[in-house]
PDB file of N, CA and C in Angstrom:
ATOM      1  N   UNK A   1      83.253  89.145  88.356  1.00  0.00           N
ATOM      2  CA  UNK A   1      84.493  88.371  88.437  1.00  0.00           C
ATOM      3  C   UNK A   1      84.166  86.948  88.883  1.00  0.00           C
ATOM      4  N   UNK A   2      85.108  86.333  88.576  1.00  0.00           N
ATOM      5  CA  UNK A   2      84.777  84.933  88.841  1.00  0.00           C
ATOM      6  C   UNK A   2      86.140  84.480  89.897  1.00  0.00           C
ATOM      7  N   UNK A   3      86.158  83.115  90.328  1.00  0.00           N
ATOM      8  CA  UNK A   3      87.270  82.751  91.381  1.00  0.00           C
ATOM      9  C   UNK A   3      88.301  82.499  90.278  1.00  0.00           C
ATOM     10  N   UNK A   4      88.656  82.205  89.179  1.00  0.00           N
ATOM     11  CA  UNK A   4      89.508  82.114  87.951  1.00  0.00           C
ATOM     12  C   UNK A   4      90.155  83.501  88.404  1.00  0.00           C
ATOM     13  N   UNK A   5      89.560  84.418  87.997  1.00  0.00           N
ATOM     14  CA  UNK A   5      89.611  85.926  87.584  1.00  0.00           C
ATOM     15  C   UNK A   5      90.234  86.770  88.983  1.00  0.00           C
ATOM     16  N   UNK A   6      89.659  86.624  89.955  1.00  0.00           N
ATOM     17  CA  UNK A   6      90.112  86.876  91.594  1.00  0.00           C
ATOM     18  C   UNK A   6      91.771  86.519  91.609  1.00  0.00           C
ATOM     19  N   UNK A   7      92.006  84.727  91.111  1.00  0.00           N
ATOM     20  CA  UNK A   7      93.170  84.371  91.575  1.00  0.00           C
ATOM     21  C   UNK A   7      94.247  85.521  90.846  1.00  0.00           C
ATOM     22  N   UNK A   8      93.997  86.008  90.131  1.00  0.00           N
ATOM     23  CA  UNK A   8      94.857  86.586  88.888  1.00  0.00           C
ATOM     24  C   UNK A   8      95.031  88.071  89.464  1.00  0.00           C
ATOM     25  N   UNK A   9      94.576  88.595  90.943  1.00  0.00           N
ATOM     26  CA  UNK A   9      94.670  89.637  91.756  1.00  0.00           C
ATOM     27  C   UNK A   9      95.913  89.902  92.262  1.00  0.00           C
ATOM     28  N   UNK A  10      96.268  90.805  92.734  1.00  0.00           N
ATOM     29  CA  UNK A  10      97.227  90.889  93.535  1.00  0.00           C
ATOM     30  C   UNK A  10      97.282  91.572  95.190  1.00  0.00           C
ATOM     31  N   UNK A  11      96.265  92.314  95.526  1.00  0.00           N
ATOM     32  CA  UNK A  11      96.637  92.921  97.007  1.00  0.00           C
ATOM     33  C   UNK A  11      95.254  92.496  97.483  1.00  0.00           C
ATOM     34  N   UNK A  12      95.419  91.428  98.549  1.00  0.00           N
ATOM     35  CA  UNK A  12      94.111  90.763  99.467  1.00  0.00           C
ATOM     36  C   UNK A  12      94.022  91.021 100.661  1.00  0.00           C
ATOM     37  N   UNK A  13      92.683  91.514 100.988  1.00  0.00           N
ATOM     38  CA  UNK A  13      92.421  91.928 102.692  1.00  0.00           C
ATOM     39  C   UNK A  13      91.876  90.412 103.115  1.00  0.00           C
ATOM     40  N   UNK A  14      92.585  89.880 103.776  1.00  0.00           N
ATOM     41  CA  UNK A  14      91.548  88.704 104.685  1.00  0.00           C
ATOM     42  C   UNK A  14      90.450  89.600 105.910  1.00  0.00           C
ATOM     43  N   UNK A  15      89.921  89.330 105.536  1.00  0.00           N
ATOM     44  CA  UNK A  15      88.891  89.885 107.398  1.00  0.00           C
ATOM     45  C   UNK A  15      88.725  88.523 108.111  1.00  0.00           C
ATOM     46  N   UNK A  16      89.153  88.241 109.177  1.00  0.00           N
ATOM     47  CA  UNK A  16      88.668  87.174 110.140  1.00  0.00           C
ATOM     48  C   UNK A  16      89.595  86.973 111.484  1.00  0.00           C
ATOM     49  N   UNK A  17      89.553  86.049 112.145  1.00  0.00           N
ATOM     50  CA  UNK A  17      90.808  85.429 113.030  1.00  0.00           C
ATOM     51  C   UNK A  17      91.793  84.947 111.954  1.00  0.00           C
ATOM     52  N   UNK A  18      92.832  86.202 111.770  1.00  0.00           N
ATOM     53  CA  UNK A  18      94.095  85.642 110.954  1.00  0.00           C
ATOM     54  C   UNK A  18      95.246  85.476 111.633  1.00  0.00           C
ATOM     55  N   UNK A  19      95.066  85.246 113.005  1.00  0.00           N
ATOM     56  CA  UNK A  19      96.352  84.684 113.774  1.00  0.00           C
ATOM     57  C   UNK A  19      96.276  83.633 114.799  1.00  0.00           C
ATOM     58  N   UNK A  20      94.742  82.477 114.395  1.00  0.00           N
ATOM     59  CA  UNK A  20      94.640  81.456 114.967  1.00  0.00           C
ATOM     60  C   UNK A  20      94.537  80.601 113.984  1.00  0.00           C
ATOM     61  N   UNK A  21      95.916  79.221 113.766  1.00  0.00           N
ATOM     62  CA  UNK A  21      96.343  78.579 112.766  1.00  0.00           C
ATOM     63  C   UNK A  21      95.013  77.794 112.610  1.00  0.00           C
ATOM     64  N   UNK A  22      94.027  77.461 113.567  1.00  0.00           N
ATOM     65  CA  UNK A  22      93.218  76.994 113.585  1.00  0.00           C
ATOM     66  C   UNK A  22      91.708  77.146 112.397  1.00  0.00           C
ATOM     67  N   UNK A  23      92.266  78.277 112.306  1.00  0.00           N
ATOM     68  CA  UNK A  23      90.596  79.181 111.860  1.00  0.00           C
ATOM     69  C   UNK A  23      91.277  79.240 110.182  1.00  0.00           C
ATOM     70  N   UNK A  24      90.148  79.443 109.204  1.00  0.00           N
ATOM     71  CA  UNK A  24      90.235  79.295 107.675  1.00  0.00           C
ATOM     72  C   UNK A  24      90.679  80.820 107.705  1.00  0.00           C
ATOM     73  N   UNK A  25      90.530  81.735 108.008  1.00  0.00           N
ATOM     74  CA  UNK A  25      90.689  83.413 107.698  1.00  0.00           C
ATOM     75  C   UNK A  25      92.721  82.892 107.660  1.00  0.00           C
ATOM     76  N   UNK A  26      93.390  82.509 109.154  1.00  0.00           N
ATOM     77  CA  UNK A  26      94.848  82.381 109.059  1.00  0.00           C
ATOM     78  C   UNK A  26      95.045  81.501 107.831  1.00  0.00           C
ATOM     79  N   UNK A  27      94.345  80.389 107.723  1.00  0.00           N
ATOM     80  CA  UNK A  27      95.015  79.191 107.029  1.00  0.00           C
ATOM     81  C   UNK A  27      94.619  80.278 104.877  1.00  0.00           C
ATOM     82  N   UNK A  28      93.740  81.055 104.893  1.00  0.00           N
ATOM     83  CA  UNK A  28      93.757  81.548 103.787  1.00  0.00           C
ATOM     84  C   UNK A  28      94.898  82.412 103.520  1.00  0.00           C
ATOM     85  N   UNK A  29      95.030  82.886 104.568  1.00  0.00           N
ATOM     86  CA  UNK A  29      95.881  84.777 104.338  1.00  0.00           C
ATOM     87  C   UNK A  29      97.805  83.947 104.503  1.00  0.00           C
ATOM     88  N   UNK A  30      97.954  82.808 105.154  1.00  0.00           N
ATOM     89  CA  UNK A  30      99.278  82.031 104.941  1.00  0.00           C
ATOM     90  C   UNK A  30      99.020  81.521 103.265  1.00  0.00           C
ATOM     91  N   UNK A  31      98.104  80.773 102.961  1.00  0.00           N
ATOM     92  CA  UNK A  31      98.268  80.560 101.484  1.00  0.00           C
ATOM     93  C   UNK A  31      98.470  81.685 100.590  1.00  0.00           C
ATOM     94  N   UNK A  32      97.799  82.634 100.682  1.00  0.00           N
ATOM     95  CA  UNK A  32      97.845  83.760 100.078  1.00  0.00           C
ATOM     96  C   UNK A  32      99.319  84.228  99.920  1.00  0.00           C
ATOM     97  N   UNK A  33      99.730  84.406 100.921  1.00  0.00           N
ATOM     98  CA  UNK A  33     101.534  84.677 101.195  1.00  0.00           C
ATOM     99  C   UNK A  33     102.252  83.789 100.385  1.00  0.00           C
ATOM    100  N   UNK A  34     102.119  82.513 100.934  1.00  0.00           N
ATOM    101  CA  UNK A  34     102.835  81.482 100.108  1.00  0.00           C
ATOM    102  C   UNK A  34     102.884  81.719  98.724  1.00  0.00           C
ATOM    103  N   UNK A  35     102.247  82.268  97.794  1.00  0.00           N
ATOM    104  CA  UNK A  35     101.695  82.157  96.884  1.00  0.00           C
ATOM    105  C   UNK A  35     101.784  83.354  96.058  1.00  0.00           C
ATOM    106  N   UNK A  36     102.225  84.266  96.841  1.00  0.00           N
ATOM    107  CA  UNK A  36     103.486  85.535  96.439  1.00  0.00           C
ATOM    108  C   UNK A  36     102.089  87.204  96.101  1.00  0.00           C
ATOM    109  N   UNK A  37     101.200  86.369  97.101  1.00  0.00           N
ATOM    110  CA  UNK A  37     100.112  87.803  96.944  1.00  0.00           C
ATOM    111  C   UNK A  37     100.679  88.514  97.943  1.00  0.00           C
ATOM    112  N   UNK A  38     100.167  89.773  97.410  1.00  0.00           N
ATOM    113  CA  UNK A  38     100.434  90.809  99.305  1.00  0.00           C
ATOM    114  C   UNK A  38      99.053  90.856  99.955  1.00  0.00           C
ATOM    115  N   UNK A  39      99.233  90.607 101.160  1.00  0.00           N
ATOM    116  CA  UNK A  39      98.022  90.126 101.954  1.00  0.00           C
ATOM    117  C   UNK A  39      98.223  91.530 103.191  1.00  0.00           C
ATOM    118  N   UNK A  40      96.932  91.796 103.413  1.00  0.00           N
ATOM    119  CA  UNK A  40      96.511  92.534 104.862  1.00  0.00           C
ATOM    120  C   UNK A  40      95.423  91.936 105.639  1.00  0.00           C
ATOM    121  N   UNK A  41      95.704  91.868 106.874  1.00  0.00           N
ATOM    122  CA  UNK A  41      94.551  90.761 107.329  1.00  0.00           C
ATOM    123  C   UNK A  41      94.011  92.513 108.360  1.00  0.00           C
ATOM    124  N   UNK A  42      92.632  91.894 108.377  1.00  0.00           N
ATOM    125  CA  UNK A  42      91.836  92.836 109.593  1.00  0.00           C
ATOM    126  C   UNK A  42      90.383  92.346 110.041  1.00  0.00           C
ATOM    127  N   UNK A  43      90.950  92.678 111.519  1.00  0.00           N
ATOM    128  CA  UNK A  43      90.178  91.337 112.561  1.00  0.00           C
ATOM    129  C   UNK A  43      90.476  91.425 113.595  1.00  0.00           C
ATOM    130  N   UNK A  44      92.354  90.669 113.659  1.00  0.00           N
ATOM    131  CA  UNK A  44      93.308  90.222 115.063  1.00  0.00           C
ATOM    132  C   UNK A  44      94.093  91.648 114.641  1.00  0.00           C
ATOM    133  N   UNK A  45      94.454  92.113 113.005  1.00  0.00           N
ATOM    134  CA  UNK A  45      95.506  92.464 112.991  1.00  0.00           C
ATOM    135  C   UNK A  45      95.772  94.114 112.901  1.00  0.00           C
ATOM    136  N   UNK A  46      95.306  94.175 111.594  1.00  0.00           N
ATOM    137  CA  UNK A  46      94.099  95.712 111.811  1.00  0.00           C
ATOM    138  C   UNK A  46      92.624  95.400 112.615  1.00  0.00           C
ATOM    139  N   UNK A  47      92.398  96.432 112.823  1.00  0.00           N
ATOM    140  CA  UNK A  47      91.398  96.834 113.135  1.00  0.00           C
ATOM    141  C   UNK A  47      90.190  97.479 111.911  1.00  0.00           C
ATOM    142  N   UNK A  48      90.202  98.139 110.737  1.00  0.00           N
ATOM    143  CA  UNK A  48      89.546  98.504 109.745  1.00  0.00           C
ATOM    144  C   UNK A  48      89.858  98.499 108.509  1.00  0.00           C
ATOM    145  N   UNK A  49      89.406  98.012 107.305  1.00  0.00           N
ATOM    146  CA  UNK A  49      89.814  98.151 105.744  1.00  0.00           C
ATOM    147  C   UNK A  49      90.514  99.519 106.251  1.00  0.00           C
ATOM    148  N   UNK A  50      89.983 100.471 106.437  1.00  0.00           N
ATOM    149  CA  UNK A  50      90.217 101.886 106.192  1.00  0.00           C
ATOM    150  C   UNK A  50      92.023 102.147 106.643  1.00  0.00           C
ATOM    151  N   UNK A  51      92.455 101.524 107.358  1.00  0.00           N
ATOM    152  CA  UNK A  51      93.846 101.437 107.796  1.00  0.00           C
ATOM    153  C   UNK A  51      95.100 101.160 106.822  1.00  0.00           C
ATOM    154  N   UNK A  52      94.338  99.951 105.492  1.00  0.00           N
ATOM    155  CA  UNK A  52      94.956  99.847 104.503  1.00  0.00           C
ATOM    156  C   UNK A  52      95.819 101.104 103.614  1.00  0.00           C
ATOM    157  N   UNK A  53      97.254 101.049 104.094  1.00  0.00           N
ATOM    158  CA  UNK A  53      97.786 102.438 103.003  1.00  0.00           C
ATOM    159  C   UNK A  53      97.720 102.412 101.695  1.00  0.00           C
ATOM    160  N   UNK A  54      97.181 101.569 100.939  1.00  0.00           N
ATOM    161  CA  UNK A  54      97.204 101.222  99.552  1.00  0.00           C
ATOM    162  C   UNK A  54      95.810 100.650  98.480  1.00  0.00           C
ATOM    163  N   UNK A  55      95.765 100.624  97.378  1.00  0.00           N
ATOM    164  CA  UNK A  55      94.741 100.240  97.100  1.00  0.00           C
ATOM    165  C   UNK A  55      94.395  99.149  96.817  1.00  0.00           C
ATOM    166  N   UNK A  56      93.026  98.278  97.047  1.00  0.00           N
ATOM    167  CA  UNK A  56      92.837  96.574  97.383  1.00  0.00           C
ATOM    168  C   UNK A  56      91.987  96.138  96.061  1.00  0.00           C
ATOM    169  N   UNK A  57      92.566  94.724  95.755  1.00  0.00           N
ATOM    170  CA  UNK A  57      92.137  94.543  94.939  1.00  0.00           C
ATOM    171  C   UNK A  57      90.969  93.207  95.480  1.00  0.00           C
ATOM    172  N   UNK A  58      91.504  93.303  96.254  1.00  0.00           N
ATOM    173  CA  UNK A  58      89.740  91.789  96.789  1.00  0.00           C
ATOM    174  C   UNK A  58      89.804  91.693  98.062  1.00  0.00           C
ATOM    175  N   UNK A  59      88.443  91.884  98.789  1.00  0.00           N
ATOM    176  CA  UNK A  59      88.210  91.531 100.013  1.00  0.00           C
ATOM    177  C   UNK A  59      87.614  90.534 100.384  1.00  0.00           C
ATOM    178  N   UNK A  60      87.950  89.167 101.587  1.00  0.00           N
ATOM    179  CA  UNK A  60      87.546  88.054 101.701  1.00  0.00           C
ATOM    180  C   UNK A  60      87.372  88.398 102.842  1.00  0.00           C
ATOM    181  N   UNK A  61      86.017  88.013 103.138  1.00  0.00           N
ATOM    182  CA  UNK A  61      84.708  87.888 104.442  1.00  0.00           C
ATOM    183  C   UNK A  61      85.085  86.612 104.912  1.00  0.00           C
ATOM    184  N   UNK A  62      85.818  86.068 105.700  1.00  0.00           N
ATOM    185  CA  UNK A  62      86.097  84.758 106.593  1.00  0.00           C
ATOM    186  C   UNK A  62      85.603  85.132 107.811  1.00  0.00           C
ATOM    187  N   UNK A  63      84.407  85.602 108.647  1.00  0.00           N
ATOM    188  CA  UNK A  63      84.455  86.127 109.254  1.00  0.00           C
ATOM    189  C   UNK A  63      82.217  86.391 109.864  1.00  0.00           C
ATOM    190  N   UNK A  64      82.234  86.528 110.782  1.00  0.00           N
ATOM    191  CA  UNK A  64      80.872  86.197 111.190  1.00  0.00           C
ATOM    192  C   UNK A  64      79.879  87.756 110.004  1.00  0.00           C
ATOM    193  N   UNK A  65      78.953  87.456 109.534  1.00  0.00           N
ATOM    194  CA  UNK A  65      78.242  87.763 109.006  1.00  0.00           C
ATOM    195  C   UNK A  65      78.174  89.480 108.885  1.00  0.00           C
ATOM    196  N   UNK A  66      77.251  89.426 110.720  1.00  0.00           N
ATOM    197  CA  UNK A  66      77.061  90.428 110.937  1.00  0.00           C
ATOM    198  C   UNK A  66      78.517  91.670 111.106  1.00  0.00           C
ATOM    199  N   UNK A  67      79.376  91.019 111.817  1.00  0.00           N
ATOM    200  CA  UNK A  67      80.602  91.695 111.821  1.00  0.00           C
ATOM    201  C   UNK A  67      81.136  92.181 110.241  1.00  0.00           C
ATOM    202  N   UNK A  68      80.965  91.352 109.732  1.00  0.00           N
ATOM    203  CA  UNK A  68      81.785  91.737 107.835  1.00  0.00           C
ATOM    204  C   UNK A  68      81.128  92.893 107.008  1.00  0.00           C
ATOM    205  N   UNK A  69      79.653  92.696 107.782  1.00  0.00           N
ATOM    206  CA  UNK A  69      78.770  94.027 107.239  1.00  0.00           C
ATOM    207  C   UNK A  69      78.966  95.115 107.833  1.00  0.00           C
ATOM    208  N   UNK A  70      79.434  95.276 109.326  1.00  0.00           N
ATOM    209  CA  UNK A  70      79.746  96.435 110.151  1.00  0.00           C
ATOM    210  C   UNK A  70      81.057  96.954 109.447  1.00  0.00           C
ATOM    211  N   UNK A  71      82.157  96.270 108.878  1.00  0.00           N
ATOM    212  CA  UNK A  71      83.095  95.923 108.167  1.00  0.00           C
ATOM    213  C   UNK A  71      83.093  97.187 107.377  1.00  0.00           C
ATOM    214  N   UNK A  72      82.689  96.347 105.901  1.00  0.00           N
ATOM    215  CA  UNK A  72      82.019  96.219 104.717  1.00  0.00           C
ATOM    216  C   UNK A  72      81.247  98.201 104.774  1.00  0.00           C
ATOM    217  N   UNK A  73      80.615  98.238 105.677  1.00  0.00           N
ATOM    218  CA  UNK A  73      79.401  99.654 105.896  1.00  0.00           C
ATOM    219  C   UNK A  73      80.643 100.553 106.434  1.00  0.00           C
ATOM    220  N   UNK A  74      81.626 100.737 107.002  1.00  0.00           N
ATOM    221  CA  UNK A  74      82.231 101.699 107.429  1.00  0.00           C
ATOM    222  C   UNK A  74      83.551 101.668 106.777  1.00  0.00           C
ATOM    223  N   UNK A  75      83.817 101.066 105.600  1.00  0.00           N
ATOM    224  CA  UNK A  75      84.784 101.237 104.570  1.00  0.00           C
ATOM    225  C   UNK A  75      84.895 102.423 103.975  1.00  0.00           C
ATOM    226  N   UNK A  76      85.966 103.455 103.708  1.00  0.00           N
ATOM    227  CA  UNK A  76      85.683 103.838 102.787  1.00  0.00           C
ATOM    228  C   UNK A  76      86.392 103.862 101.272  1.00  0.00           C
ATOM    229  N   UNK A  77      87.017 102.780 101.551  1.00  0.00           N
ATOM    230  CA  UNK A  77      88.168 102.006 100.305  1.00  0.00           C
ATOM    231  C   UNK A  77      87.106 101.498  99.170  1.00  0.00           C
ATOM    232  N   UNK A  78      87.734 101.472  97.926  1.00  0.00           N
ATOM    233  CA  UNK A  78      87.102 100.563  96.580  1.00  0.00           C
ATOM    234  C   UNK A  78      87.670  99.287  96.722  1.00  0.00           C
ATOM    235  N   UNK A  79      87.201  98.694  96.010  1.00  0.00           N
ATOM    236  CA  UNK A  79      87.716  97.554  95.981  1.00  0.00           C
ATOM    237  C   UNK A  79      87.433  96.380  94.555  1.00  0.00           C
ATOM    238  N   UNK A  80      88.050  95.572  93.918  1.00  0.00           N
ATOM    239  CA  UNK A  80      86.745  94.835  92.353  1.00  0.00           C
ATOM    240  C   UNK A  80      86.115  94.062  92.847  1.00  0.00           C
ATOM    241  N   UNK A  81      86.429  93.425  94.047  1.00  0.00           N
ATOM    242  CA  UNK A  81      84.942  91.962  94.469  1.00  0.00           C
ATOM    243  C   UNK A  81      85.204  91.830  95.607  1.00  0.00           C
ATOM    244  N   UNK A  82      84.255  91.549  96.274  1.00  0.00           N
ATOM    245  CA  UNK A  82      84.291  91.172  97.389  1.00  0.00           C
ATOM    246  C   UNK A  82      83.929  89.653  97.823  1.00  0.00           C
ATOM    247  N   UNK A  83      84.823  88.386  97.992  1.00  0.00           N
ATOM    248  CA  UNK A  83      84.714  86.944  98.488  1.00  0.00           C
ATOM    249  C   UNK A  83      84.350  86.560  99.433  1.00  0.00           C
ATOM    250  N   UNK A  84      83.472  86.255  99.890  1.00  0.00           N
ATOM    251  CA  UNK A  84      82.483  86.101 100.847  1.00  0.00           C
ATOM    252  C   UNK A  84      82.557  84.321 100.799  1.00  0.00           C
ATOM    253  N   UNK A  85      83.674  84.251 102.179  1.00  0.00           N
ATOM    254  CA  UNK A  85      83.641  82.393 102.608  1.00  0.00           C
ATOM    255  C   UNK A  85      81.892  81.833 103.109  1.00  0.00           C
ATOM    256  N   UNK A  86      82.119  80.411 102.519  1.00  0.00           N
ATOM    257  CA  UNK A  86      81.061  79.762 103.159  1.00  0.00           C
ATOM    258  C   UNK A  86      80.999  80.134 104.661  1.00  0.00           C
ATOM    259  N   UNK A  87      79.868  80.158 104.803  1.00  0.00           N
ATOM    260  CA  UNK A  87      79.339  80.879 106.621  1.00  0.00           C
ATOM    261  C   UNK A  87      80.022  82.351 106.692  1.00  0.00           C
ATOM    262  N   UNK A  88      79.824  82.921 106.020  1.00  0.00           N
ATOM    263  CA  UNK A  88      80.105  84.412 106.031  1.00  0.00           C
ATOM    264  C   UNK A  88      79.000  85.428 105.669  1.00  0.00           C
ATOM    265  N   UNK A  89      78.427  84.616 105.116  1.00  0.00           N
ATOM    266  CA  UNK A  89      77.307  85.041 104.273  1.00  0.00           C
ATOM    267  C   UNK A  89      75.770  85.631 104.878  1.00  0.00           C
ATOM    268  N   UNK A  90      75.031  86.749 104.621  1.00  0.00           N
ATOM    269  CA  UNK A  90      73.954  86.582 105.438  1.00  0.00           C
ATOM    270  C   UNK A  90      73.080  87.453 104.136  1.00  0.00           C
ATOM    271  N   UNK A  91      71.520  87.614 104.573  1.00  0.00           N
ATOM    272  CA  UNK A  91      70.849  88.556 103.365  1.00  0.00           C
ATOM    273  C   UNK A  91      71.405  89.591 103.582  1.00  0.00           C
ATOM    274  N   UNK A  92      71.616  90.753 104.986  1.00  0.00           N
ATOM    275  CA  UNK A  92      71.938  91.585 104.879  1.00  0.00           C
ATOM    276  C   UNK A  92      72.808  92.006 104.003  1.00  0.00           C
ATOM    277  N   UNK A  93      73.911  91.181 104.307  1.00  0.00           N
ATOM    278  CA  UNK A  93      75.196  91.367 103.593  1.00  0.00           C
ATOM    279  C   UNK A  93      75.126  91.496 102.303  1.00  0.00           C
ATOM    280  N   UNK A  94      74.872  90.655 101.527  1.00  0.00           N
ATOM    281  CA  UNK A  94      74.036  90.508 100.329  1.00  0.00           C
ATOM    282  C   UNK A  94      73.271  91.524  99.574  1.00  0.00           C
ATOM    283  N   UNK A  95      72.219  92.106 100.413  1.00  0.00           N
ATOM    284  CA  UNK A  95      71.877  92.862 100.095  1.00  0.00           C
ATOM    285  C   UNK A  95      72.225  94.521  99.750  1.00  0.00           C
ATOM    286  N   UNK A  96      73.220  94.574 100.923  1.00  0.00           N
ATOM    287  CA  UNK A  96      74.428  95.835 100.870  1.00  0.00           C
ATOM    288  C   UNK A  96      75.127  96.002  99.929  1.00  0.00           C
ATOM    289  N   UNK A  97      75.829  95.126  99.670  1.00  0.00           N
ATOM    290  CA  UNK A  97      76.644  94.442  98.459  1.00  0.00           C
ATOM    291  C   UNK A  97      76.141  95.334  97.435  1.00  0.00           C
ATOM    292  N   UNK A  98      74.937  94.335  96.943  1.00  0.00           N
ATOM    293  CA  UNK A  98      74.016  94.847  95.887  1.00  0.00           C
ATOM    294  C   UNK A  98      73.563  96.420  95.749  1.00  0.00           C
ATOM    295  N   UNK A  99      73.136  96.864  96.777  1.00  0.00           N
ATOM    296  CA  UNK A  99      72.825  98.157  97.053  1.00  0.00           C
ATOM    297  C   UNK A  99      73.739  99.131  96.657  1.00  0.00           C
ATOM    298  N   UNK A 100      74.584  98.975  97.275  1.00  0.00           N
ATOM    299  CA  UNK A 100      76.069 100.105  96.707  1.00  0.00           C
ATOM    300  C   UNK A 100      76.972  99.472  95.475  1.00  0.00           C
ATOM    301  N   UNK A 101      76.085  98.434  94.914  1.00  0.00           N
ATOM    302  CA  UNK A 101      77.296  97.803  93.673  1.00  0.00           C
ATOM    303  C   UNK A 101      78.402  97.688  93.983  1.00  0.00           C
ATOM    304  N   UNK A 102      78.826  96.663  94.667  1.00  0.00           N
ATOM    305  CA  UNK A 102      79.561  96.284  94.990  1.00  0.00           C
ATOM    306  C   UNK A 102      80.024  95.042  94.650  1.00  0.00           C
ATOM    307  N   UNK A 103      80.768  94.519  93.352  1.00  0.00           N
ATOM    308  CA  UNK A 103      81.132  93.339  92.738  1.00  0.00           C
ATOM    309  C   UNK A 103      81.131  92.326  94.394  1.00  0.00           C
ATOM    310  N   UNK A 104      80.775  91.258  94.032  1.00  0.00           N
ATOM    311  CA  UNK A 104      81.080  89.808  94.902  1.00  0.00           C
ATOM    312  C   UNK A 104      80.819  88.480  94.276  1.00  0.00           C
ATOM    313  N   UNK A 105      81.280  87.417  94.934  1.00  0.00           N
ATOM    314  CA  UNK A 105      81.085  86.333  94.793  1.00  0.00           C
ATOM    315  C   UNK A 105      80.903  85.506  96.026  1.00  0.00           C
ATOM    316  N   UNK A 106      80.048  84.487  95.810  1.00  0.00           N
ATOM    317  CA  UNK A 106      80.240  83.414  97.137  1.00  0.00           C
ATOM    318  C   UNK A 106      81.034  82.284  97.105  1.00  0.00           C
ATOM    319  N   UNK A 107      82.074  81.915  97.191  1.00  0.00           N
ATOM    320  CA  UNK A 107      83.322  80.835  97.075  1.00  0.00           C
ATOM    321  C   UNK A 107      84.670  81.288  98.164  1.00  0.00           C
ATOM    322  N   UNK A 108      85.455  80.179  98.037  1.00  0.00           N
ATOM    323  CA  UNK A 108      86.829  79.991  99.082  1.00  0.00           C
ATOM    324  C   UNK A 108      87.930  80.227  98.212  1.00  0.00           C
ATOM    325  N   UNK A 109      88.879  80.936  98.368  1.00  0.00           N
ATOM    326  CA  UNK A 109      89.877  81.203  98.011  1.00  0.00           C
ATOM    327  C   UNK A 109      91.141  80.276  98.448  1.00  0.00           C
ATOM    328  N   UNK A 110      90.737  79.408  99.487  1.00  0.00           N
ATOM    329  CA  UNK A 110      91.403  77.762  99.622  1.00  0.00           C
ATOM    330  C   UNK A 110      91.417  77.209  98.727  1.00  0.00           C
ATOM    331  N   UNK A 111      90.371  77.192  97.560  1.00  0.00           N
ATOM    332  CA  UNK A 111      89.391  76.428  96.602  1.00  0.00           C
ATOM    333  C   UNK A 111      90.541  76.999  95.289  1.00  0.00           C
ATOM    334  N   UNK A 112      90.469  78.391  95.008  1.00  0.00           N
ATOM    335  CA  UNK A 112      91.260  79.125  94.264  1.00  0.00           C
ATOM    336  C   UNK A 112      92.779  79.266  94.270  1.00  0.00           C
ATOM    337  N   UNK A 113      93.097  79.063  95.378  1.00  0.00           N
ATOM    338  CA  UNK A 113      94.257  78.391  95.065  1.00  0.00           C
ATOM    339  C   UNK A 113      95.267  77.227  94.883  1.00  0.00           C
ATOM    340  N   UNK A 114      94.233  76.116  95.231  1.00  0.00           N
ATOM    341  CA  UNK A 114      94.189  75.200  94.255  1.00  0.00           C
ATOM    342  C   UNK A 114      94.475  74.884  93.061  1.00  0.00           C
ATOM    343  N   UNK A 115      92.825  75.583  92.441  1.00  0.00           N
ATOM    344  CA  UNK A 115      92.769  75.516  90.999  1.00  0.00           C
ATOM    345  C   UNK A 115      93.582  76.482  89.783  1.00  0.00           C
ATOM    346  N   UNK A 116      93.954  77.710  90.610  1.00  0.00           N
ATOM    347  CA  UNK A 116      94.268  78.470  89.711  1.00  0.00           C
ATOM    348  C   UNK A 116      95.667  79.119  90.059  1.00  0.00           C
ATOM    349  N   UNK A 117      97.046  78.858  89.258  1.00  0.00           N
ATOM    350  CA  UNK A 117      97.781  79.795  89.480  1.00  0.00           C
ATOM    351  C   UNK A 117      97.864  81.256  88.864  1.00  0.00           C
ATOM    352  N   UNK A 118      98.435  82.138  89.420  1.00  0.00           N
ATOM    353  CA  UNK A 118      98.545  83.614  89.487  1.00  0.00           C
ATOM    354  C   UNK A 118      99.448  83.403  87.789  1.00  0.00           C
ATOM    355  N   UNK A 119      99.120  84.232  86.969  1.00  0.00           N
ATOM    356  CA  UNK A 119     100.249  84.013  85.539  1.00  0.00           C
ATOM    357  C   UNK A 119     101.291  85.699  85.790  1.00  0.00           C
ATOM    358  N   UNK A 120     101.888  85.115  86.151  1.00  0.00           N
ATOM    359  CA  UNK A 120     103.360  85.824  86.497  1.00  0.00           C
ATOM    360  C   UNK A 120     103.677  86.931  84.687  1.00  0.00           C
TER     361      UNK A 120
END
């Protein structure tokens, strides 16, 4: 998938600080809203993907490395890609990803919604 292809999603997990206006994880998962996605944040708000009652269509890593992989490893949800923000990123992670095939990309979904609206 590409960030084109992502925007065109509909149910997004933010992982990060999504209730400090300060931090990119809130300022993503408010655009996201704005923008008429259904958003679940887990971090401040849940505590685990696994809490999600429904099924996800993209998970965004805003969120320290090692934590997104502790994340990420004790999921037991599907998901089509996983968005991994600048500084989110580590080999591990990466490498997990890869390991269990796990679609991803490295880009901002700040970036994506921008460029791309959702086609209704």
């Amino acid at each position: 998938m590409d960030l084109k292809e992502i925007m065109q999603e509909n149910i997004f997990v933010v992982i990060g600080d999504t209730t400090n206006k300060e931090k990119y994880a809130c300022k993503i998962k408010e655009g996201l809203i704005e923008h008429g996605y259904k958003v679940y944040a887990v971090g401040k708000e849940l505590s685990s993907i696994n809490e999600i009652p429904e099924d996800i269509d993209i998970v965004d890593l805003c969120i320290n490395p090692i934590r997104g992989l502790e994340l990420m490893k004790e999921s037991k949800k599907q998901c089509k890609c996983v968005v991994i923000q600048p500084g989110a990123e580590s080999e591990a992670l990466l490498e997990y990803l890869e390991q269990n095939r796990i679609p991803y990309i490295q880009g901002c979904l700040l970036v994506g919604l921008r460029l791309y609206t959702k086609a209704e």
